[in-house]
Protein backbone atom coordinates (compact mmCIF):
# COMPACT_ATOMS: atom_id res chain seq x y z
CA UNK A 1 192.54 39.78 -31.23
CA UNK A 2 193.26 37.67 -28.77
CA UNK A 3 195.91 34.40 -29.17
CA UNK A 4 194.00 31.50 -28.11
CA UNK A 5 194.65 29.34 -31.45
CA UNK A 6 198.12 30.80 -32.34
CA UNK A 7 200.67 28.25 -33.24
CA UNK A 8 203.35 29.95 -33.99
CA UNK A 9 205.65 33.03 -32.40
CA UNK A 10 204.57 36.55 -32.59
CA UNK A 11 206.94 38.51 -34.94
CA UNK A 12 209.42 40.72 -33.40
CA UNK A 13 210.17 43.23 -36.56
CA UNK A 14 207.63 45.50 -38.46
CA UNK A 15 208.43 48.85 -40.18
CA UNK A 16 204.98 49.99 -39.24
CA UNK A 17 205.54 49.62 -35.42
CA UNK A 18 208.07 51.23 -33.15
CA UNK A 19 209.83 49.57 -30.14
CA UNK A 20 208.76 49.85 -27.36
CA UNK A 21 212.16 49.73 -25.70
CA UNK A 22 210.99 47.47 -23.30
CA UNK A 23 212.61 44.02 -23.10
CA UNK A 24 209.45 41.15 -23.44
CA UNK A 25 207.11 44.08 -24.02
CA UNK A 26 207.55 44.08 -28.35
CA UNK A 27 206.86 40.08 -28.19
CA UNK A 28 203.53 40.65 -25.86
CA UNK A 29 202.83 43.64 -28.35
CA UNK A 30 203.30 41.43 -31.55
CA UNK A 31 206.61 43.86 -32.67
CA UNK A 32 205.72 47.43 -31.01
CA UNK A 33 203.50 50.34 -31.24
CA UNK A 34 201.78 50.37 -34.33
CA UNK A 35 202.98 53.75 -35.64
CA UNK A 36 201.00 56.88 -36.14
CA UNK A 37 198.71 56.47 -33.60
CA UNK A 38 197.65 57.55 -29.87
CA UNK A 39 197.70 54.62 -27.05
CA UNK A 40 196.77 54.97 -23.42
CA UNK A 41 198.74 53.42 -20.58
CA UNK A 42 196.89 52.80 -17.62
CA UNK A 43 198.33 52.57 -14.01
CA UNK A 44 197.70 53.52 -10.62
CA UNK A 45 201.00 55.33 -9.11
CA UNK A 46 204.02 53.37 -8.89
CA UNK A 47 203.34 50.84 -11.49
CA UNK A 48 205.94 52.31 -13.64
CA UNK A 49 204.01 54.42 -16.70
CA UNK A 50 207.07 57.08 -16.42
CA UNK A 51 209.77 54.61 -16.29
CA UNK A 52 207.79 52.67 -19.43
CA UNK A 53 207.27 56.03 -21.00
CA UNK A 54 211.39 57.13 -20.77
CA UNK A 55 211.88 53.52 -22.42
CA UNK A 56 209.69 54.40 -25.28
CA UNK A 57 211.44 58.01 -25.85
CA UNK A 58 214.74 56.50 -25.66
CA UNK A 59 214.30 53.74 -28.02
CA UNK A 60 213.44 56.06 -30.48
CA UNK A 61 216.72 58.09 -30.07
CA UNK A 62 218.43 54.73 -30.59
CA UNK A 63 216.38 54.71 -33.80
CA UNK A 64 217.29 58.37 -34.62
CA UNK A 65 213.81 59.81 -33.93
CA UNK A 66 212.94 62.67 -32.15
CA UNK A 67 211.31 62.80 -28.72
CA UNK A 68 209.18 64.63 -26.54
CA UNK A 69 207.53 64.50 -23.26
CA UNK A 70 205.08 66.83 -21.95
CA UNK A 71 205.13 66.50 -18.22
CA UNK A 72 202.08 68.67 -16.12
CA UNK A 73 202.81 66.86 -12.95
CA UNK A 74 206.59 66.23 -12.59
CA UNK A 75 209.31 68.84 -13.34
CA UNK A 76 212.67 68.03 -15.61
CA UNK A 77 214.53 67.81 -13.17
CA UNK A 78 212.18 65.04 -11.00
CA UNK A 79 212.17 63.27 -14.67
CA UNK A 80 216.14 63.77 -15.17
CA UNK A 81 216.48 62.11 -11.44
CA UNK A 82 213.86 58.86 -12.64
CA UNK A 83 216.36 58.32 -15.56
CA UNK A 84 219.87 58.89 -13.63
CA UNK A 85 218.61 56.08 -10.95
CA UNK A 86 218.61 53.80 -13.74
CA UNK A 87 221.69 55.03 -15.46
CA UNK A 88 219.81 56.88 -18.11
CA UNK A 89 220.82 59.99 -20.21
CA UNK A 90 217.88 62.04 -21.76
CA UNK A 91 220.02 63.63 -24.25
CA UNK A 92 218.26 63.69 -27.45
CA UNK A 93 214.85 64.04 -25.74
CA UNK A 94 213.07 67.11 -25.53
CA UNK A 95 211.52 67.74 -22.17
CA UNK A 96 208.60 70.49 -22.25
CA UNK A 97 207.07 70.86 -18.44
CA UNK A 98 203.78 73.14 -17.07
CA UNK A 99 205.17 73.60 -13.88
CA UNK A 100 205.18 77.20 -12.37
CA UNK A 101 208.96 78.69 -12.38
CA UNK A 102 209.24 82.48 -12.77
CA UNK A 103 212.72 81.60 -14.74
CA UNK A 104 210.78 79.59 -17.12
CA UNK A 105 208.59 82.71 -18.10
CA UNK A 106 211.70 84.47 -19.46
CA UNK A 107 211.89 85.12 -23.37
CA UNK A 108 215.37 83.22 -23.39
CA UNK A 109 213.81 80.13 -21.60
CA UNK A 110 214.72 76.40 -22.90
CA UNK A 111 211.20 75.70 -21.90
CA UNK A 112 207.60 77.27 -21.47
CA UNK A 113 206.56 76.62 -18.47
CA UNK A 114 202.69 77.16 -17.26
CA UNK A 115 200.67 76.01 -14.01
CA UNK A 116 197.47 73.57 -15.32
CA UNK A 117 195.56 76.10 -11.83
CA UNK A 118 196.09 79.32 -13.33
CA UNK A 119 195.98 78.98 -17.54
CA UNK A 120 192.88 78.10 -19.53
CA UNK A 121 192.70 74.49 -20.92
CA UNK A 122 192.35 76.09 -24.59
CA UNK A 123 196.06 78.24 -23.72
CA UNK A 124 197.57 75.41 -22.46
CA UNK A 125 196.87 73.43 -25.32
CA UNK A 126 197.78 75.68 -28.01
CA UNK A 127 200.84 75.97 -26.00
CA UNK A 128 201.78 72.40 -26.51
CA UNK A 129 200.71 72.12 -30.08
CA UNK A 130 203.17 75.22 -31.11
CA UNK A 131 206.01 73.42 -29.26
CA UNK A 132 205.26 70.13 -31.10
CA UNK A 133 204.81 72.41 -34.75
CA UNK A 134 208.41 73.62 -33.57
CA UNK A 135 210.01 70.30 -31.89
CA UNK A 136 208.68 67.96 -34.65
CA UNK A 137 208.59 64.60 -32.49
CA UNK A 138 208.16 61.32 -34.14
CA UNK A 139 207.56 59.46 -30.43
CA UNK A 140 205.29 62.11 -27.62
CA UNK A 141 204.14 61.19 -24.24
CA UNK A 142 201.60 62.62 -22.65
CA UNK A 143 202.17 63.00 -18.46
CA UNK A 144 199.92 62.81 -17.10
CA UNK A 145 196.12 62.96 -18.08
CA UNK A 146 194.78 63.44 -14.46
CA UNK A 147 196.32 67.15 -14.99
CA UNK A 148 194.37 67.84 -18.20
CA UNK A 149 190.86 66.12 -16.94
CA UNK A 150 190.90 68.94 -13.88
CA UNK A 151 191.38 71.78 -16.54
CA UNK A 152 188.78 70.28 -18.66
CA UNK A 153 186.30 70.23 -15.76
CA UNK A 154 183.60 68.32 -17.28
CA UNK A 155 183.54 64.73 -18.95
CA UNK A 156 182.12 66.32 -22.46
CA UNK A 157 184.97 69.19 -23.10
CA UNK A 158 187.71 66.64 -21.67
CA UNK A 159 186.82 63.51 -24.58
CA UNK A 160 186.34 66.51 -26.79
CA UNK A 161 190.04 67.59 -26.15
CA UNK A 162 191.87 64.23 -26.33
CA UNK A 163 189.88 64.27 -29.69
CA UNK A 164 191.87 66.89 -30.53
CA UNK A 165 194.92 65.78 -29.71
CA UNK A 166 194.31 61.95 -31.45
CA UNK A 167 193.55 64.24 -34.95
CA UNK A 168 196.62 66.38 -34.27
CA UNK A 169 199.31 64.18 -33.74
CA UNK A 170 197.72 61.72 -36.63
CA UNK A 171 198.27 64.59 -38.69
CA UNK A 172 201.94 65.16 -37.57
CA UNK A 173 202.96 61.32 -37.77
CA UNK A 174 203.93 60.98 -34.19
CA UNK A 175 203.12 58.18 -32.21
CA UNK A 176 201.59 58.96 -28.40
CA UNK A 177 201.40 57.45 -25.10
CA UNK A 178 199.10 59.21 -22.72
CA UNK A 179 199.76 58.07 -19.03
CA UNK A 180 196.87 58.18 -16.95
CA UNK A 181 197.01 57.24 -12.96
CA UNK A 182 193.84 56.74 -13.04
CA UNK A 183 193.27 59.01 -10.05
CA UNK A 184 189.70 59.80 -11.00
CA UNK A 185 186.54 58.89 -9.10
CA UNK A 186 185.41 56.32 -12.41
CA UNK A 187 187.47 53.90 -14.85
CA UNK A 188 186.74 56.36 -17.65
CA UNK A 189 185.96 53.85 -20.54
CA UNK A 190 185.23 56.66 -23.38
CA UNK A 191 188.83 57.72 -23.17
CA UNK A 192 189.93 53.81 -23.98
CA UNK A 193 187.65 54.15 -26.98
CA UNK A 194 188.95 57.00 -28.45
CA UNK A 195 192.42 55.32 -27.89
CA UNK A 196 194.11 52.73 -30.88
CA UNK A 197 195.45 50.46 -27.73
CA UNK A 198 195.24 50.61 -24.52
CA UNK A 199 198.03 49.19 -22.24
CA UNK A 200 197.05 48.45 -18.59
CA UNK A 201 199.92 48.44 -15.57
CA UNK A 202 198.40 46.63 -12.35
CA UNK A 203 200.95 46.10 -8.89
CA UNK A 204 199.77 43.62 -6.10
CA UNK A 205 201.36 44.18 -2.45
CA UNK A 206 201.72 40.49 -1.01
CA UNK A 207 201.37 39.39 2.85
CA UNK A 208 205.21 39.23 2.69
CA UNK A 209 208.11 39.96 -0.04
CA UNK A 210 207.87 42.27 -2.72
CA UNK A 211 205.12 43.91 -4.33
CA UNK A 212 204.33 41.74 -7.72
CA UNK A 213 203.14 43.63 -10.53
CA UNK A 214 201.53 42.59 -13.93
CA UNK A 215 200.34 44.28 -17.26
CA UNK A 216 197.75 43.57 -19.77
CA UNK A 217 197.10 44.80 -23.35
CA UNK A 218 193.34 45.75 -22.79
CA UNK A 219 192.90 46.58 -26.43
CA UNK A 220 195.25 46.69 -29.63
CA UNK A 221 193.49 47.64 -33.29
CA UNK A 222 194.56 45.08 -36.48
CA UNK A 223 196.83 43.56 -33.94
CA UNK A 224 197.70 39.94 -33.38
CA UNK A 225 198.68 40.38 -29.55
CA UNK A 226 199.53 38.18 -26.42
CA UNK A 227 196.23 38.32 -24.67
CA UNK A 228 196.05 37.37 -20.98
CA UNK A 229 198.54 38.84 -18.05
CA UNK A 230 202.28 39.30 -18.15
CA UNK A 231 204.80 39.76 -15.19
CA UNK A 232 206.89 42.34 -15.17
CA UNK A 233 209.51 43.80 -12.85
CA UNK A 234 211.11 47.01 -12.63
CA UNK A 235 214.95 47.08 -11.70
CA UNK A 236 217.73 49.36 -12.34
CA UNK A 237 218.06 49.29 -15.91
CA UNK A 238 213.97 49.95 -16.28
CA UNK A 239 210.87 47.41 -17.11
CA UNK A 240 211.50 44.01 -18.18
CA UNK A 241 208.50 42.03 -19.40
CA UNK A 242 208.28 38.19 -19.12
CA UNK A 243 205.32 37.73 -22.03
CA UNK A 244 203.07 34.50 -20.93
CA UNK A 245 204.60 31.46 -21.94
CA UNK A 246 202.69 29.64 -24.62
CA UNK A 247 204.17 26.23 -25.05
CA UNK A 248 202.68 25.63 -28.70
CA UNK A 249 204.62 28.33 -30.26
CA UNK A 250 208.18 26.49 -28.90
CA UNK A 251 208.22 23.19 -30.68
CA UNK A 252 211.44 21.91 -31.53
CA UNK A 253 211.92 18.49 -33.15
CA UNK A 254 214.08 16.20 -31.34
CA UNK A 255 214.72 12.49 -31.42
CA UNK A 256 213.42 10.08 -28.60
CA UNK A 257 215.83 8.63 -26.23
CA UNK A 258 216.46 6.93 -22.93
CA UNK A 259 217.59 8.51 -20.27
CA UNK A 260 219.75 6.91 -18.17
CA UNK A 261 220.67 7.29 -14.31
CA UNK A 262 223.52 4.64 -14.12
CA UNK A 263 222.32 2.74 -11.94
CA UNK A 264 221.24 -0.34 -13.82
CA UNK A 265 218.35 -1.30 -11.02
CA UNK A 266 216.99 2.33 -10.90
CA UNK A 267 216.70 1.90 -14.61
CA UNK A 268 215.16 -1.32 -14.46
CA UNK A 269 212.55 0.06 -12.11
CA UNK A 270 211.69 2.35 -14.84
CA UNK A 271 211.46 0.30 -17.79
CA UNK A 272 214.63 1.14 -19.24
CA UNK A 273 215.09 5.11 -17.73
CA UNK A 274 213.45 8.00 -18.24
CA UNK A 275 212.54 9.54 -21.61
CA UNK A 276 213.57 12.77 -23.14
CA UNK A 277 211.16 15.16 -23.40
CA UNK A 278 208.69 13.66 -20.26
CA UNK A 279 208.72 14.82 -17.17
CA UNK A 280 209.13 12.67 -13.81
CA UNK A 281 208.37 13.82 -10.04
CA UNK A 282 209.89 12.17 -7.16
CA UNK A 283 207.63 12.69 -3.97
CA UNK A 284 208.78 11.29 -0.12
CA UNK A 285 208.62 12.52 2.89
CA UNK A 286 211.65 14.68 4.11
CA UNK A 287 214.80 13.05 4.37
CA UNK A 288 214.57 10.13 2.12
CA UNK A 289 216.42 11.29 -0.84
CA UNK A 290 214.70 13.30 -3.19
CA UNK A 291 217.15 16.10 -3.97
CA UNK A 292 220.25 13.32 -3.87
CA UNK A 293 218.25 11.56 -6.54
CA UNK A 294 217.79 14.47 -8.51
CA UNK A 295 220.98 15.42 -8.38
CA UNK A 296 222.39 11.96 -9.19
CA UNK A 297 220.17 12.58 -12.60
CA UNK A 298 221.65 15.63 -12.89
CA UNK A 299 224.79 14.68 -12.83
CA UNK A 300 224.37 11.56 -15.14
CA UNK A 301 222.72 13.97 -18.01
CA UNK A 302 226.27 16.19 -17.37
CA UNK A 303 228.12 13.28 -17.64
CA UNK A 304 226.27 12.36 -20.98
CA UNK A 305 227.23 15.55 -22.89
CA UNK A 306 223.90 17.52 -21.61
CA UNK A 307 223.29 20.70 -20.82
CA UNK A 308 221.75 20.96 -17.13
CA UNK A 309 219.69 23.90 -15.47
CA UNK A 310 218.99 23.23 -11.74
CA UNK A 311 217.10 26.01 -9.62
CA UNK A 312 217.26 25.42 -5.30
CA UNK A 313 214.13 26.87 -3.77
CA UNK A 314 214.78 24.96 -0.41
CA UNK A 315 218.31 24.72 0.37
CA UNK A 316 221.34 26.57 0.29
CA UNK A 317 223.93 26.42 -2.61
CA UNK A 318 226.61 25.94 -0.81
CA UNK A 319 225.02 23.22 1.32
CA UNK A 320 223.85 21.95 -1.83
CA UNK A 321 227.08 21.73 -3.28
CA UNK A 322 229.27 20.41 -0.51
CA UNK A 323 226.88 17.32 0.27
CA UNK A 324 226.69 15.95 -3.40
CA UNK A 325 230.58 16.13 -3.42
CA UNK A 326 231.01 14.14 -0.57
CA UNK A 327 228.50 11.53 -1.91
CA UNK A 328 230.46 10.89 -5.22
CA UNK A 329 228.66 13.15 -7.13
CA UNK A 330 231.11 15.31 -9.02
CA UNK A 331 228.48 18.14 -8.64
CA UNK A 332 231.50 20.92 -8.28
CA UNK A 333 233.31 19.72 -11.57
CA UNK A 334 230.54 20.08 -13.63
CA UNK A 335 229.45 23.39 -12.57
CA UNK A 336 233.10 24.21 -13.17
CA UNK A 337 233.04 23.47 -16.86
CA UNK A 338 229.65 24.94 -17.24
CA UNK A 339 227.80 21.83 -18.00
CA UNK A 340 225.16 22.51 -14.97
CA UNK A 341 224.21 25.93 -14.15
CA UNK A 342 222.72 25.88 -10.49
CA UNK A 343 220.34 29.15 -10.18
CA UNK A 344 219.32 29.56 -5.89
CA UNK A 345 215.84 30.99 -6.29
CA UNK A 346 214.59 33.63 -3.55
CA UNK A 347 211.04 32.62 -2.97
CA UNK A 348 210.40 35.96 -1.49
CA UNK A 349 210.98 37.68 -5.23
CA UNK A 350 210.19 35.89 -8.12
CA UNK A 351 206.94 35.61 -9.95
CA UNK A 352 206.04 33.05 -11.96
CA UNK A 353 206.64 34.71 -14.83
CA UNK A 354 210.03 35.20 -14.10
CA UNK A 355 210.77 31.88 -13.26
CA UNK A 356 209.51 30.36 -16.72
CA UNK A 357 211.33 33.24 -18.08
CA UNK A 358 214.68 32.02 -16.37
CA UNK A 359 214.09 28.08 -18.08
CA UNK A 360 213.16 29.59 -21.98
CA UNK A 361 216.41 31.48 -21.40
CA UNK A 362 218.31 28.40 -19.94
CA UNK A 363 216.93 25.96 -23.07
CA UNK A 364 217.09 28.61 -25.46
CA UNK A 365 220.04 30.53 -25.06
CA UNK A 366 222.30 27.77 -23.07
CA UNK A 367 220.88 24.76 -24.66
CA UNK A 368 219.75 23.06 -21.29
CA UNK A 369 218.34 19.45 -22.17
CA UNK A 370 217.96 18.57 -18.16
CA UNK A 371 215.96 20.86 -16.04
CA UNK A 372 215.74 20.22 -12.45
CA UNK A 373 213.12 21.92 -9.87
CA UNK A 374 213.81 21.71 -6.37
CA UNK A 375 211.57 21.59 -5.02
CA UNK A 376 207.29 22.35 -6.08
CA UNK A 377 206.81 22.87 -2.24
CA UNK A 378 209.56 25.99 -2.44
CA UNK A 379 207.56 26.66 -5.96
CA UNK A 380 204.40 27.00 -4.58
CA UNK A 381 205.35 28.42 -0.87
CA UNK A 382 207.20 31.24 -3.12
CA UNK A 383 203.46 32.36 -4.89
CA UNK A 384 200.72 32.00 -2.47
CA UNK A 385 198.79 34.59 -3.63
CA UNK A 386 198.96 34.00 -6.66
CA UNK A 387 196.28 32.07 -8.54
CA UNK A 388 196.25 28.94 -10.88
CA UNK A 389 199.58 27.76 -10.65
CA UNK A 390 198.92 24.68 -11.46
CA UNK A 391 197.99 25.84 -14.69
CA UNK A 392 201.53 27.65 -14.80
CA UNK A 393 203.17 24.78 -14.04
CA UNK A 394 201.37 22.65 -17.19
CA UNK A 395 202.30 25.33 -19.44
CA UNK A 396 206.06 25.46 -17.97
CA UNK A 397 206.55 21.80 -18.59
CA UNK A 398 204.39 21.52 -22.06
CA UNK A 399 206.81 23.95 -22.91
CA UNK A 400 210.13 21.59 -21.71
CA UNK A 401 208.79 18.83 -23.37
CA UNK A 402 208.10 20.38 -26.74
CA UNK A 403 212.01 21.62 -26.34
CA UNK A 404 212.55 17.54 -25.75
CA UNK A 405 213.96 18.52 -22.40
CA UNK A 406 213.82 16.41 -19.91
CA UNK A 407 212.19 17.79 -16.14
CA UNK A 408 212.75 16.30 -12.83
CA UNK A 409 210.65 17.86 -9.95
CA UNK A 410 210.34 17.04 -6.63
CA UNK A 411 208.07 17.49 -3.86
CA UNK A 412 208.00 16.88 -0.46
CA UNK A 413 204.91 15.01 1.44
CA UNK A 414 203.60 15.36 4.83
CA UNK A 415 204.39 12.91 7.40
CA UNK A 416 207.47 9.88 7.80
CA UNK A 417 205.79 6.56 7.11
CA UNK A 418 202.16 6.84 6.02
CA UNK A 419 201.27 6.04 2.41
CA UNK A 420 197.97 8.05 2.58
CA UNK A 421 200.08 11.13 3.67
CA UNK A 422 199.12 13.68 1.42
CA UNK A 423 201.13 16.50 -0.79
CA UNK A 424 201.10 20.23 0.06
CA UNK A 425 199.43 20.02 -3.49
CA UNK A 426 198.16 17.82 -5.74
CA UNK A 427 200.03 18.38 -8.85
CA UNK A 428 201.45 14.99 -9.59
CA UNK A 429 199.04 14.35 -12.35
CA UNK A 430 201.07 16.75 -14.36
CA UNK A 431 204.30 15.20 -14.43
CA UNK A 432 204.72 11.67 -17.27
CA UNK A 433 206.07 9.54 -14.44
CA UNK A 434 206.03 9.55 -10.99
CA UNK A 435 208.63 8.42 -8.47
CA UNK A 436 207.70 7.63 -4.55
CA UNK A 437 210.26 7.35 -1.61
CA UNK A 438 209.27 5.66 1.10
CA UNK A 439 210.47 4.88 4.84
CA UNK A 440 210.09 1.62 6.10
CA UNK A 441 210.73 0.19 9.35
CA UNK A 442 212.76 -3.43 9.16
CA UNK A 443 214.80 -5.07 11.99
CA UNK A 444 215.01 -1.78 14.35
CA UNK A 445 216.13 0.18 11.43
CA UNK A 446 214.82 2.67 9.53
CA UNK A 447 215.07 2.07 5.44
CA UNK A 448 214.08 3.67 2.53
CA UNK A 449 212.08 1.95 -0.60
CA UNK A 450 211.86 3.56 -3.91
CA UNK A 451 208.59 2.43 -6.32
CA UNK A 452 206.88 3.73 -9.84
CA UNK A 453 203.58 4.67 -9.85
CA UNK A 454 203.33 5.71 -13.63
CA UNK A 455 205.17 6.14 -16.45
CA UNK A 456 203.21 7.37 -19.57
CA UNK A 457 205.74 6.73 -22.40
CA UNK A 458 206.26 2.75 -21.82
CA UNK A 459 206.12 0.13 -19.28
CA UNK A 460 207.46 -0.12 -15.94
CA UNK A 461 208.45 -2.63 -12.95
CA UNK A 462 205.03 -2.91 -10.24
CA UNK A 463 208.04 -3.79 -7.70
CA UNK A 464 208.91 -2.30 -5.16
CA UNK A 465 212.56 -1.68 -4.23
CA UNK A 466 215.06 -0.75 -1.52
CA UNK A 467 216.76 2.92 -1.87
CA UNK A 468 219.74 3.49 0.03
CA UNK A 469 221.71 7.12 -0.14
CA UNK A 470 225.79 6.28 1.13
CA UNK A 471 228.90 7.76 0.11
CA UNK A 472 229.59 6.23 -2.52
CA UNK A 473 226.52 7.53 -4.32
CA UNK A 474 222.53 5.98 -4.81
CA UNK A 475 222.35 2.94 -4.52
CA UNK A 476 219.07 0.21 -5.48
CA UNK A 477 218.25 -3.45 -4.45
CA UNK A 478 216.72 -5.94 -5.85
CA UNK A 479 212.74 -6.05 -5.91
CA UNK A 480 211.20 -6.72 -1.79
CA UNK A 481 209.64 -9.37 -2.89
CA UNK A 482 209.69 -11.08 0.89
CA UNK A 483 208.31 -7.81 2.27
CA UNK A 484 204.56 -7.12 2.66
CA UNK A 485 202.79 -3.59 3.37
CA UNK A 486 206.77 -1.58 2.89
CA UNK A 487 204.38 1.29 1.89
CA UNK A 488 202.98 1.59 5.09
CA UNK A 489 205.85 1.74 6.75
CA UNK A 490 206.12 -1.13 8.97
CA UNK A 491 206.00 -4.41 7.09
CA UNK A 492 205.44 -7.96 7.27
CA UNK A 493 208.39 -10.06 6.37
CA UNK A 494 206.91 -13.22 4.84
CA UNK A 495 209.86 -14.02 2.92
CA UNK A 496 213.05 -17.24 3.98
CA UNK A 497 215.92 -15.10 3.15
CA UNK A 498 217.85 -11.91 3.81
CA UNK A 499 216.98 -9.22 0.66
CA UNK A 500 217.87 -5.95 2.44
CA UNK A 501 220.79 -3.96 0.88
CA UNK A 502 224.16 -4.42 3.00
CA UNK A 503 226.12 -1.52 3.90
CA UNK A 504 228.97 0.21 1.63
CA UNK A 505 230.38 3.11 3.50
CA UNK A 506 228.56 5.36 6.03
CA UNK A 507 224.54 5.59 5.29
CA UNK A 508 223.75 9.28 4.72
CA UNK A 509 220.52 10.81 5.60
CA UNK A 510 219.27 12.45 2.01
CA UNK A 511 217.39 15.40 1.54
């Protein structure tokens, strides 16, 4: 079953189903591996079935149940080496190879050891049935089917054997993965039917940065699972899942509330400030202030008592840093107390299931009620390959807003002074209200003007008024109401007066 009307959060905790051992992998799962029962993991090589498989074996020794793993393509000792790069210990797991070592033929052995080339598929599996009557296992993998398909030589003896093996280890209690590489000339669907669940490992190799991989449950009997594809990575330390995020399942109720920038004209432009739980885009060329903005906001919601989240796609963090000390933004203190938490993202090596996993942990675990993205160009530069991001993005912010978080995002435009100069995307529909920066050419100099488009939660001023980034901080004048065509850049002035913003300290070129 598939989750396209669930509501709420897949459970975590069933005595019928074993852990998986995976972190994000028992949420996708809806708790585990159902018990008693044989499940195929699909994957062509280097997606990570062994690593996923040692996971499995070792949660269960956590759990006090016994292990085993039948290898036919990879020694112990290649196995032992897998685990030790990731810190592992495989004490407590019982390791039972078919690899040919004249040693392992002795009486006194630890293990029996046979080549799939030179023993009968019937010997072979007798073999490993006798060391499972003896061993006892509660969790078995399988390693790898590719082996036992060339002994079984034809398609009819082969489904007949895994047969077997589903009614044996039913009998026995023991719960199975069977890694298959899928090495074969044909997807081999009969095998996936014989199977209770069938767990599917894909990796993608982009133009540039790391390979991104993803993993899908393909099927799952009687079980309520996260349909759809997951990211996952695989670091030292093993697999780490980052299940689909489904906004519905996160509500939270929280009380509506102005948010406010401090800057009583800003906040007149908007109607009164922001509200909690929208989200608000600021889009300008380069250069006229988007991040200082931002980060003004940011600040303002640390000042407040809030919890802020900020992740830099574009710039550097100590460049980031040093620029909104020296405008009077006491970015540094706040970071110092832990009221904002500044995460630089590497465009290069996140997937966008990562990086909605990185905000659920920030709102979750550290309470964040701000959440600034800078910027949706470094966003969408960082996942070119990847498709419907857009749709990612709605989800990601759905997701902040039933949290009652308030998002700012910006996003840079091409061109200096044309209005018509379009986005590297057109994803401002998705944000609640929408910010636009603007130069504008006045006097031989080069100013900025600051306007609302929309707002969805309430009214807002139609004006238009003069931004101005100094050292002192943001600062915003009073509507240009003697000013016609600022948004094209080069204006008429129509008006009998002087309504441009003096100057307070050096101007500052923002970002």
């Amino acid at each position: 079953m598939s989750d396209a009307v669930r509501q709420t959060p897949l459970t975590t905790h069933n005595p019928e189903k074993c852990g998986t051992g995976v972190p994000g992998l028992d949420s996708v799962m809806g708790g585990g591996y159902p018990t008693n029962h044989l499940f195929l993991v699909e994957g062509d090589p280097g997606t990570g079935k062994t690593t996923l498989a040692l996971q499995f074996l070792m949660e269960g020794v956590r759990q006090g149940e016994r292990g085993l793993y039948v290898t036919l393509s990879e020694s112990a000792e290649e196995l032992r080496m897998v685990a030790a790069s990731h810190g592992w210990s495989l004490d407590g797991i019982d390791l039972f190879e078919l690899m040919p070592d004249e040693e392992a033929l002795k009486p006194d052995s630890q293990y029996t050891v046979f080549h799939p080339s030179e023993v009968e598929l019937t010997n072979t599996t007798r073999t490993i049935f006798e060391t499972v009557e003896r061993a006892k296992p509660v969790r078995v993998v399988f390693d790898s089917l590719s082996e036992l398909r060339l002994l079984a030589r034809d398609s009819l003896r082969y489904r007949r054997q895994i047969l077997g093996f589903k009614h044996f280890f039913t009998h026995h209690r023991a719960t199975v993965l069977l890694l298959d590489d899928r090495t074969g000339e044909e997807s081999d669907l009969q095998l996936r039917s014989l199977a209770h669940g069938v767990l599917l490992l894909e990796q993608l190799a982009l133009a540039y940065g790391a390979e991104r991989r993803k993993l899908r449950i393909v099927k799952m009997r009687g079980v309520l699972y996260r349909g759809g594809y997951h990211d996952y990575t695989i670091r030292t330390g093993g697999i780490q899942v980052f299940p689909r995020l489904v906004a519905a399942e996160h509500h939270a109720a929280f009380k509506p509330a102005a948010v406010l920038s401090g800057v009583p004209e800003l906040d007149a432009l908007l109607g009164g400030g922001l509200d909690r739980g929208t989200s608000s885009m600021i889009m300008g060329p380069a250069g006229c202030g988007k991040t200082v903005l931002a980060t003004h906001y940011a600040c303002a919601a640390a000042d407040r008592g809030d919890h802020v989240a900020l992740y830099l796609f574009d710039e550097r963090l100590n460049t980031f840093v040093d620029r909104a000390d020296r405008l009077g933004m006491p970015l540094s203190k706040h970071v110092e107390h832990g009221r904002i938490v500044i995460r630089q993202i590497d465009p290069a090596e996140v997937s966008p299931g990562e990086f909605a996993h990185m905000i659920v942990e920030a709102t979750q675990r550290q309470g964040s009620r701000f959440v600034v993205i800078d910027s949706l160009n470094g966003y969408l530069n960082a996942m070119p390959e990847e498709r419907l991001l857009d749709i990612r993005l709605h989800e990601l912010l759905s997701y902040l807003a039933q949290r009652g978080a308030t998002t700012l995002l910006t996003l840079a435009q091409h061109g200096m002074f044309a209005s018509t100069a379009s986005s590297q995307a057109e994803v401002s529909y998705l944000a609640d209200s929408l910010l636009v920066l603007r130069f504008f050419e006045s006097m031989g100099e080069v100013r900025k003007a600051i306007s609302v488009l929309k707002k969805r939660s309430g009214p807002h001023e139609l004006t238009i008024r003069e931004f101005q980034v100094t050292s002192r901080g943001v600062r915003v004048g009073e509507p240009l109401r003697d000013f016609q065509g600022v948004l094209t850049g080069v204006p008429d002035y129509i008006g009998q007066r002087h309504p441009l913003l003096g100057v307070e300290g050096p101007v500052i070129s923002g970002k």
